[in-house]
PDB file of N, CA and C in Angstrom:
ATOM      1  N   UNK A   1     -18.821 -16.825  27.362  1.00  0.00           N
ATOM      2  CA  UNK A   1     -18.000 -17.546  26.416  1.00  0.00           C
ATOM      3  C   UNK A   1     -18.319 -17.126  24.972  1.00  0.00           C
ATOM      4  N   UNK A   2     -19.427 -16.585  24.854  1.00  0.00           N
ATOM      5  CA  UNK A   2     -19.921 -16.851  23.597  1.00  0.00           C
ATOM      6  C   UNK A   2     -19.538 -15.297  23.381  1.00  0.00           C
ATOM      7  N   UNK A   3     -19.756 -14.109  23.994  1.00  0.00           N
ATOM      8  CA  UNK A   3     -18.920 -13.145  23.697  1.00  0.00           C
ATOM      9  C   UNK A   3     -17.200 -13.035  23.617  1.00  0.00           C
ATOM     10  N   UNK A   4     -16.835 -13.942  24.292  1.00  0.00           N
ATOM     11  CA  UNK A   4     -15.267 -13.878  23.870  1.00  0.00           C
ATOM     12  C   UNK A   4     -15.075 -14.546  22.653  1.00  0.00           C
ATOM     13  N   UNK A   5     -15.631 -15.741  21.879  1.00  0.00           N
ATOM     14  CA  UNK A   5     -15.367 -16.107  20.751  1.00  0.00           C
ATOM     15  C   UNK A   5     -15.863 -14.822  19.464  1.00  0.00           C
ATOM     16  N   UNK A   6     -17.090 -14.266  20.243  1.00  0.00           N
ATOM     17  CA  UNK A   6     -17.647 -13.055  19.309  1.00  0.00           C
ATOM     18  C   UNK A   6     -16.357 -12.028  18.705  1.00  0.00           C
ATOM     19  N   UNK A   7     -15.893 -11.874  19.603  1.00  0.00           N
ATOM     20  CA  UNK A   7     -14.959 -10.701  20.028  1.00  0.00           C
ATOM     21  C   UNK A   7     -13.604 -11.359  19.164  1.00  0.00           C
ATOM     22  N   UNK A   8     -13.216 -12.643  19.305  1.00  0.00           N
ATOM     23  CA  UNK A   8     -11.934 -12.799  18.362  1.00  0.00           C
ATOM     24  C   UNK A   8     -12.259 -13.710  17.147  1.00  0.00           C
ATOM     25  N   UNK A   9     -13.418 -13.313  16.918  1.00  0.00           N
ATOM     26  CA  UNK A   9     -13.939 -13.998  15.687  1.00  0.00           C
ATOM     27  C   UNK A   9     -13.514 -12.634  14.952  1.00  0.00           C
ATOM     28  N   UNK A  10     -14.274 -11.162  15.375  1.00  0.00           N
ATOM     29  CA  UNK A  10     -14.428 -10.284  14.912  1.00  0.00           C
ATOM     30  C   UNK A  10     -12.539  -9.661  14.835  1.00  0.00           C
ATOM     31  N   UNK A  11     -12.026  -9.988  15.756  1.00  0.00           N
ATOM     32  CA  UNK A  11     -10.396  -9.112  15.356  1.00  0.00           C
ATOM     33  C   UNK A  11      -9.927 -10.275  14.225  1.00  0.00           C
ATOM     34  N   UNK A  12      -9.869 -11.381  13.998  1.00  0.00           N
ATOM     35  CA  UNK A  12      -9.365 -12.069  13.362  1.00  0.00           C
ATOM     36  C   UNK A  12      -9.820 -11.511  12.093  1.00  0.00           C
ATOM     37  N   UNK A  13     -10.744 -11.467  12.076  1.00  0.00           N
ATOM     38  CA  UNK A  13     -11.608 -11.102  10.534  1.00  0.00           C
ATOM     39  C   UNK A  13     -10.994  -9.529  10.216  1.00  0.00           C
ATOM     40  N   UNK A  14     -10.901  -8.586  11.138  1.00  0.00           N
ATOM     41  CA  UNK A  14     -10.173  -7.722  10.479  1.00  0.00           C
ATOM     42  C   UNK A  14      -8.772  -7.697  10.170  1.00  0.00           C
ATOM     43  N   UNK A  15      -8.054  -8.744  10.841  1.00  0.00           N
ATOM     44  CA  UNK A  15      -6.468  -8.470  10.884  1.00  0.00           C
ATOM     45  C   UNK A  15      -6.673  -9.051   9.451  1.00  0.00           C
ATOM     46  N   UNK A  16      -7.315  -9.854   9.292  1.00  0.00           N
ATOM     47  CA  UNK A  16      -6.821 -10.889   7.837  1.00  0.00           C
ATOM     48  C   UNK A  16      -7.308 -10.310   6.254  1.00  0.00           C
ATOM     49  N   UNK A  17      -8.268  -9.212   6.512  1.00  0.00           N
ATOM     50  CA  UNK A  17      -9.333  -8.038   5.487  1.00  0.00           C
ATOM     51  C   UNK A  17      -8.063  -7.609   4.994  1.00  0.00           C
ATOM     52  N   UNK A  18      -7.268  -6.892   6.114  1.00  0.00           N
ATOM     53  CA  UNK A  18      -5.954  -5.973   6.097  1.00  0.00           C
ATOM     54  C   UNK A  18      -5.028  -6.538   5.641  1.00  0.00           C
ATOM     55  N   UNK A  19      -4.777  -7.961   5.773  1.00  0.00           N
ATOM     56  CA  UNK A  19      -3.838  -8.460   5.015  1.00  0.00           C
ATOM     57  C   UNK A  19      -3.763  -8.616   3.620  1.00  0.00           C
ATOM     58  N   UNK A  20      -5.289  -8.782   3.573  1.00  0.00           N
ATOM     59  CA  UNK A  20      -5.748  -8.860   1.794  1.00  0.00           C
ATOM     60  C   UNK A  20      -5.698  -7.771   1.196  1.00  0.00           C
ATOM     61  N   UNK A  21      -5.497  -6.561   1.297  1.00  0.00           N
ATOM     62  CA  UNK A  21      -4.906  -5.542   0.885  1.00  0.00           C
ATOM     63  C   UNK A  21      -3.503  -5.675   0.762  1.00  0.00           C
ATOM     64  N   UNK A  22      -3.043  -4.711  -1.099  1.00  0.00           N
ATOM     65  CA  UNK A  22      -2.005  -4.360  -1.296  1.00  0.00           C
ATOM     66  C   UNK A  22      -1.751  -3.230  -1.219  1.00  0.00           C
ATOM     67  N   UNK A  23      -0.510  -2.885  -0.687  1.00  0.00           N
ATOM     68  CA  UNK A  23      -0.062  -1.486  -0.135  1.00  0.00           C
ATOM     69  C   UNK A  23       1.563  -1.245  -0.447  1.00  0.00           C
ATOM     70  N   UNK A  24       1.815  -0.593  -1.450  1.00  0.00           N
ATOM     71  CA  UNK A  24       3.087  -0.174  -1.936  1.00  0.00           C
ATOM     72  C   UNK A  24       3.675   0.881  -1.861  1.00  0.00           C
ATOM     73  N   UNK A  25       4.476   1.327  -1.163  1.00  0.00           N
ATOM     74  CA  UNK A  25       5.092   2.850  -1.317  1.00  0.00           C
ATOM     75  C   UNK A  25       6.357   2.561  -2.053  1.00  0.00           C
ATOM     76  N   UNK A  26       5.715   3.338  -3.241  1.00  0.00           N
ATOM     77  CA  UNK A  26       7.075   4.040  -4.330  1.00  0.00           C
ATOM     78  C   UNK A  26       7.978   4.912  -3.914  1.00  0.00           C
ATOM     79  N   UNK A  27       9.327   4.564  -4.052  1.00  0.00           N
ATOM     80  CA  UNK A  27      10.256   5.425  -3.575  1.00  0.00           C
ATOM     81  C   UNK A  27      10.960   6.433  -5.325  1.00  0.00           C
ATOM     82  N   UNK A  28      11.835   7.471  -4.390  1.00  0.00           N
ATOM     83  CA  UNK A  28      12.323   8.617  -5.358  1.00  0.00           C
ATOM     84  C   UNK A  28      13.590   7.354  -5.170  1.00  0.00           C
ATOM     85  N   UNK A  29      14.715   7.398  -6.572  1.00  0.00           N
ATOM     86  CA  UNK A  29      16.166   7.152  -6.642  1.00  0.00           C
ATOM     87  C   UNK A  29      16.763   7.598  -5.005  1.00  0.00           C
ATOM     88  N   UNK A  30      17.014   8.340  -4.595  1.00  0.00           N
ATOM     89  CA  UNK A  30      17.307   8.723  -2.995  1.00  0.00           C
ATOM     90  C   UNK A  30      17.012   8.030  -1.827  1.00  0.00           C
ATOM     91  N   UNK A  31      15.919   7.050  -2.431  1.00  0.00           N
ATOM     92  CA  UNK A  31      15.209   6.335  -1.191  1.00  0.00           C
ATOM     93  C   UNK A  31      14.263   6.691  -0.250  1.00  0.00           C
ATOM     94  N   UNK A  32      13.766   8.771  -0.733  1.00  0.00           N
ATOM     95  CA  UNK A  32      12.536   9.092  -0.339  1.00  0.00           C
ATOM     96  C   UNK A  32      11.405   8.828  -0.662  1.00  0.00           C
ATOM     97  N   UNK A  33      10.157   8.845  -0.077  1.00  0.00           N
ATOM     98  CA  UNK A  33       8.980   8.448  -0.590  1.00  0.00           C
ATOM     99  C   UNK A  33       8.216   9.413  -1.497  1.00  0.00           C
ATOM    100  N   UNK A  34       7.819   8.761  -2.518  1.00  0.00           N
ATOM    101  CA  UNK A  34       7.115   9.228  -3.500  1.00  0.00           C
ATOM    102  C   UNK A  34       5.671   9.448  -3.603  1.00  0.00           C
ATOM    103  N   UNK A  35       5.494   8.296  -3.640  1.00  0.00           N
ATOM    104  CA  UNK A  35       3.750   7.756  -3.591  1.00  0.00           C
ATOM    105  C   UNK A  35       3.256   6.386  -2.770  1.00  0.00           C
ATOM    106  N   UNK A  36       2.065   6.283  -2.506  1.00  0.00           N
ATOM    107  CA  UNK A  36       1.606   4.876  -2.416  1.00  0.00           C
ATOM    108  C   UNK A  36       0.666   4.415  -2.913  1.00  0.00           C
ATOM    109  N   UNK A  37       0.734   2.928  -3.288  1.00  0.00           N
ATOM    110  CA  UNK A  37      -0.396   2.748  -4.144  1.00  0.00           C
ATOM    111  C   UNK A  37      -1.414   1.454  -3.617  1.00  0.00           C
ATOM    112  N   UNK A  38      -2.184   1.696  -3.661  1.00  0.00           N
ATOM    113  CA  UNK A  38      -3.236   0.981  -2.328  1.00  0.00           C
ATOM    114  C   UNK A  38      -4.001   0.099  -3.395  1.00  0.00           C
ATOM    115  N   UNK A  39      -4.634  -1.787  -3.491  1.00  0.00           N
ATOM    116  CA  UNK A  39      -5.557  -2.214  -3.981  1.00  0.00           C
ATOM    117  C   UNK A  39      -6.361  -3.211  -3.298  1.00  0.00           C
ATOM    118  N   UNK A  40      -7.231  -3.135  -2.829  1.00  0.00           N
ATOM    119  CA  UNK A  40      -7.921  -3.816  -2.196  1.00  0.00           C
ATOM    120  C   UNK A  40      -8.348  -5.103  -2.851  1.00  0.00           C
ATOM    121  N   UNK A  41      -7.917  -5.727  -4.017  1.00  0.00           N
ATOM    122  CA  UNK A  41      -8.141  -7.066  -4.149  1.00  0.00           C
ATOM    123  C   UNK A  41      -6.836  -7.732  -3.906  1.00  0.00           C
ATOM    124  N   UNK A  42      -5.170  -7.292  -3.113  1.00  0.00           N
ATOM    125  CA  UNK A  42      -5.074  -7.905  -2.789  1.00  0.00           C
ATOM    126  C   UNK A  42      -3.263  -8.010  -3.794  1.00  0.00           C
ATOM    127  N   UNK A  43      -2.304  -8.792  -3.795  1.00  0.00           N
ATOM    128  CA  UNK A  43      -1.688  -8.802  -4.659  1.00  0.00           C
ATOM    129  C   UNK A  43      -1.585  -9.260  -5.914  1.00  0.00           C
ATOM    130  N   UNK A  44      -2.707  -8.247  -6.645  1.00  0.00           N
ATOM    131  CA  UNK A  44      -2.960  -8.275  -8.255  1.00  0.00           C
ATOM    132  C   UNK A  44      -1.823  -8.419  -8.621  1.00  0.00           C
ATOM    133  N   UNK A  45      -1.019  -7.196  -8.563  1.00  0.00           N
ATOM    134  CA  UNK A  45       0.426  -7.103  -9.441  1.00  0.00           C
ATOM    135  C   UNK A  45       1.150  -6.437  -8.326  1.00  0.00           C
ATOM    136  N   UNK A  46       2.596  -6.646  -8.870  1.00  0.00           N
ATOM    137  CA  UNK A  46       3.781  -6.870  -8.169  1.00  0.00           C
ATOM    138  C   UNK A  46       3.814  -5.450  -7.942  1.00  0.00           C
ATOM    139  N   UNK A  47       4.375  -5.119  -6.555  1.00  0.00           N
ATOM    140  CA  UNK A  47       4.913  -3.952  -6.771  1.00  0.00           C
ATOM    141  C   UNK A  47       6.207  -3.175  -7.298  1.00  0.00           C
ATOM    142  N   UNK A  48       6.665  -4.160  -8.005  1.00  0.00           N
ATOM    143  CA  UNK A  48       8.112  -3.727  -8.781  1.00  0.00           C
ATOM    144  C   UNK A  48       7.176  -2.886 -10.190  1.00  0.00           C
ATOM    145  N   UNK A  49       6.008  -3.757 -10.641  1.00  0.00           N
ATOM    146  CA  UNK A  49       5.322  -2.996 -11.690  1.00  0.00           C
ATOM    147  C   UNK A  49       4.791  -2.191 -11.647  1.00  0.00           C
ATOM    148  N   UNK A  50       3.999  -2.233 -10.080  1.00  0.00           N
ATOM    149  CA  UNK A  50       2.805  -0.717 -10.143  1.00  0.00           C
ATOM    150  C   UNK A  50       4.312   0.103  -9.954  1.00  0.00           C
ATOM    151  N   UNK A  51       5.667   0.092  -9.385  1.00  0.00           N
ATOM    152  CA  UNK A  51       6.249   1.312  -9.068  1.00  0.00           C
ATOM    153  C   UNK A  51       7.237   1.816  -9.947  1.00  0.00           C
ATOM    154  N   UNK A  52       6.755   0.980 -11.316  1.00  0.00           N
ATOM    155  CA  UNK A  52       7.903   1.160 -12.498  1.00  0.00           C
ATOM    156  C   UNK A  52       7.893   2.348 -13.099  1.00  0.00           C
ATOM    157  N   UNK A  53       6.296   2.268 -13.302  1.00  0.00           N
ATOM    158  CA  UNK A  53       6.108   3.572 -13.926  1.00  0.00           C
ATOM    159  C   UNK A  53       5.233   5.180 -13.124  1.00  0.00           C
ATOM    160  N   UNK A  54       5.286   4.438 -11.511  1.00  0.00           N
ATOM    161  CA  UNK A  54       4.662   5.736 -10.474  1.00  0.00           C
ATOM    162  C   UNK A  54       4.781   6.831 -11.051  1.00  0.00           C
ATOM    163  N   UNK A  55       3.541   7.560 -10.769  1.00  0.00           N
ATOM    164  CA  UNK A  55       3.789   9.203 -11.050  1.00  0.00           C
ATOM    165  C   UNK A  55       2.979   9.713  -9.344  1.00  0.00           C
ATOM    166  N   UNK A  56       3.529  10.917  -8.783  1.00  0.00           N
ATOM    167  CA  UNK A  56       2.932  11.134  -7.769  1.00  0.00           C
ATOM    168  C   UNK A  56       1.217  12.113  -8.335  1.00  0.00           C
ATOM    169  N   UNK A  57       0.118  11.713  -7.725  1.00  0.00           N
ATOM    170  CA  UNK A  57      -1.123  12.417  -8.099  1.00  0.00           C
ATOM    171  C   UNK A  57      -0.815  14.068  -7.716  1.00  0.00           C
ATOM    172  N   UNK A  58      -0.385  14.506  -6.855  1.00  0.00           N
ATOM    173  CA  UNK A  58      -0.072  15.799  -6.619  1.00  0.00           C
ATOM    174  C   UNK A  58       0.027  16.729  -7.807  1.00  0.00           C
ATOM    175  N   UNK A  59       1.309  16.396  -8.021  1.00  0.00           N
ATOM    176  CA  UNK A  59       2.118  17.615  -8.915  1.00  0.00           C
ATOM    177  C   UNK A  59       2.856  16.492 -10.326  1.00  0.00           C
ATOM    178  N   UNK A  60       2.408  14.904 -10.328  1.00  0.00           N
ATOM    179  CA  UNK A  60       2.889  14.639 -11.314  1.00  0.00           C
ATOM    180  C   UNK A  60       3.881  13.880 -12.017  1.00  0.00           C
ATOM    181  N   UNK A  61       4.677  13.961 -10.952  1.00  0.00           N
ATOM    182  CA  UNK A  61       6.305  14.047 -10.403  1.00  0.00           C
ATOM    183  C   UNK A  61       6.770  12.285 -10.831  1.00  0.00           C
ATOM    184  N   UNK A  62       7.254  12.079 -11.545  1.00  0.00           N
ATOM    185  CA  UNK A  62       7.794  10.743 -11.579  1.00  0.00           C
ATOM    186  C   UNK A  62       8.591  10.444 -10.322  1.00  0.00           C
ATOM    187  N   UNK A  63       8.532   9.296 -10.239  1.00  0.00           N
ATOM    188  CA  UNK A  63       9.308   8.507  -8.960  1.00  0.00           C
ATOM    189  C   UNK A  63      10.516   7.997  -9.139  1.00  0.00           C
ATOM    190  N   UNK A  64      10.894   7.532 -10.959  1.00  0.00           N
ATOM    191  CA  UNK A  64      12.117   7.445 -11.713  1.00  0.00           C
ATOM    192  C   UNK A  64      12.795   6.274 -10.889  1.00  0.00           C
ATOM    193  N   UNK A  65      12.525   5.715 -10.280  1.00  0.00           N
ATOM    194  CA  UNK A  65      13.263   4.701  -9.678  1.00  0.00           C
ATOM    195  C   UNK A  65      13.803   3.245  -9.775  1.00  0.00           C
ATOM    196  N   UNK A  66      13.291   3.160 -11.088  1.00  0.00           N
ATOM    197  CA  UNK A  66      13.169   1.624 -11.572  1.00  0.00           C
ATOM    198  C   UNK A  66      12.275   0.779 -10.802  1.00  0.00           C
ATOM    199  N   UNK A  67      11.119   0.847 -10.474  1.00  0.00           N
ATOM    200  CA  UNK A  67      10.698   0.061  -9.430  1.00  0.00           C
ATOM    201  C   UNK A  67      10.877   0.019  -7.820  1.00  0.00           C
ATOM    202  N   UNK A  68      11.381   0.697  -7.553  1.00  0.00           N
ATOM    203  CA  UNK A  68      12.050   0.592  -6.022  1.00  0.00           C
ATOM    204  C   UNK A  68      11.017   1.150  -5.244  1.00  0.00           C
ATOM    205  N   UNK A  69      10.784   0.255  -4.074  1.00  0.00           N
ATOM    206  CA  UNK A  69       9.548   0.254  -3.690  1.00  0.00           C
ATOM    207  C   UNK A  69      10.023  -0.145  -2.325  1.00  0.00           C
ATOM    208  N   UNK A  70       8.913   0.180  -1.428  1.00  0.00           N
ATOM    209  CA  UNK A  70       9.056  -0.641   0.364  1.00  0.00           C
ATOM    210  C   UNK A  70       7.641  -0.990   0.721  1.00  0.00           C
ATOM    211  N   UNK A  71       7.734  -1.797   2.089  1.00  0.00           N
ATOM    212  CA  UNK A  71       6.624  -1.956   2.396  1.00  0.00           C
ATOM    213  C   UNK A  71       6.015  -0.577   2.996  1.00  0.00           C
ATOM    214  N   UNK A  72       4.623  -0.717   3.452  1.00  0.00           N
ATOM    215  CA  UNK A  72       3.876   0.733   4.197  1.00  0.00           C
ATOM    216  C   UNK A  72       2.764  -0.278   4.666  1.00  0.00           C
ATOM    217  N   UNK A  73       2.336   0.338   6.204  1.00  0.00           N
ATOM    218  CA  UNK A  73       1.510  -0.589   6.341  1.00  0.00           C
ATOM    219  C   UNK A  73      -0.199   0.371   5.747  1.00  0.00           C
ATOM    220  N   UNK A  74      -1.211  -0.681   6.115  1.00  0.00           N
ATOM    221  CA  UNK A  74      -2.534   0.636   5.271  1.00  0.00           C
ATOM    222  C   UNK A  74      -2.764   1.784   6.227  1.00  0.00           C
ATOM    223  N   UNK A  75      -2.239   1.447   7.432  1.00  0.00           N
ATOM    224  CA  UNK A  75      -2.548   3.121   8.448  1.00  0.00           C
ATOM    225  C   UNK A  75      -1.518   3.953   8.215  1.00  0.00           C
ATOM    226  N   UNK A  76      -0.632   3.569   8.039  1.00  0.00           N
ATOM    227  CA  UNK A  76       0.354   4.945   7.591  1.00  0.00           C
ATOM    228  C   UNK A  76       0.188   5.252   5.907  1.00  0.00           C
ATOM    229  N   UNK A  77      -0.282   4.612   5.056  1.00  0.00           N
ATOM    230  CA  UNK A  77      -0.878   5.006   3.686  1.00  0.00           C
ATOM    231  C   UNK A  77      -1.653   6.017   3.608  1.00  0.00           C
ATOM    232  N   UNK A  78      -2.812   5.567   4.330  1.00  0.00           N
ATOM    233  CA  UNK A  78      -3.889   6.771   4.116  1.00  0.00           C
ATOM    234  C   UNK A  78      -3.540   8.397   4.583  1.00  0.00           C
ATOM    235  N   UNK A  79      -2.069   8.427   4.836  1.00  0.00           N
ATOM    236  CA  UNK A  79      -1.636   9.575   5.344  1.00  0.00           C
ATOM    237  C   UNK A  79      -0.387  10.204   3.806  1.00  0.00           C
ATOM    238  N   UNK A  80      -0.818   9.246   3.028  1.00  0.00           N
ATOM    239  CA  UNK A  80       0.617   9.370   2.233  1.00  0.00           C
ATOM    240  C   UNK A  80      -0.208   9.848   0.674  1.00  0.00           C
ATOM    241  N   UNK A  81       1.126  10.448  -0.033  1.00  0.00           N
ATOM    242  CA  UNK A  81       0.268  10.881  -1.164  1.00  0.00           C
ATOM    243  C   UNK A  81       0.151   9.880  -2.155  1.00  0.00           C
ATOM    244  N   UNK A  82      -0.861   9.998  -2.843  1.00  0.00           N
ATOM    245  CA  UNK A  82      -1.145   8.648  -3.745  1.00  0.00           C
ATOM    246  C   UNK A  82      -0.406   8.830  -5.245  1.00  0.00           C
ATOM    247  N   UNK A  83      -0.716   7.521  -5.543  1.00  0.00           N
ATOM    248  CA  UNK A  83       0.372   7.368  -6.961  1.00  0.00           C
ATOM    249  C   UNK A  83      -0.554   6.680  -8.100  1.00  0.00           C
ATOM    250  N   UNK A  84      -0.420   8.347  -9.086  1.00  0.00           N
ATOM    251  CA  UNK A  84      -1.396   8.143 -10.263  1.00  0.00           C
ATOM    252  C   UNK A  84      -1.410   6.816 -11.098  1.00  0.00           C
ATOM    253  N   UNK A  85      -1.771   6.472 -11.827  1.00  0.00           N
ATOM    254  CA  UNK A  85      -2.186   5.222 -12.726  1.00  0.00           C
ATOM    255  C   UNK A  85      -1.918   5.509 -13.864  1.00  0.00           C
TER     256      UNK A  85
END
């Protein structure tokens, strides 16, 4: 017993870590993806703001979109290119 409470003590605690993360993917005007922008305290700021002024870290590239943004969850982020500050 005391390992099964162990066991969904421990998934609970990560599903909810993951929730406390913010995770934004900035889109191009087209509705392709630009950047994402990852903060681990959580929803500091909106993502209409972090994606107002996105630039992609790559090459630079504005995202120009007025904000336009989608969700991403954090496992498909860490695969995505990030969005400068």
């Amino acid at each position: 017993m005391v390992r099964i409470t162990s066991a969904i003590t421990f998934l609970l605690t990560a599903a909810l870590g993951v929730q406390a993360a913010a995770t934004c993917q900035c889109l191009f005007q087209d509705g392709s993806h630009c950047c994402v922008y990852s903060d681990a305290r959580g929803g500091a700021e909106s993502c209409d703001d972090v994606c107002r002024g996105a630039r992609r870290v790559t090459d630079n590239a504005a995202c120009n979109a007025n904000g336009k943004w989608s969700s991403v969850s954090a496992w498909n982020a860490q695969w995505r290119t990030g969005c400068a500050r």
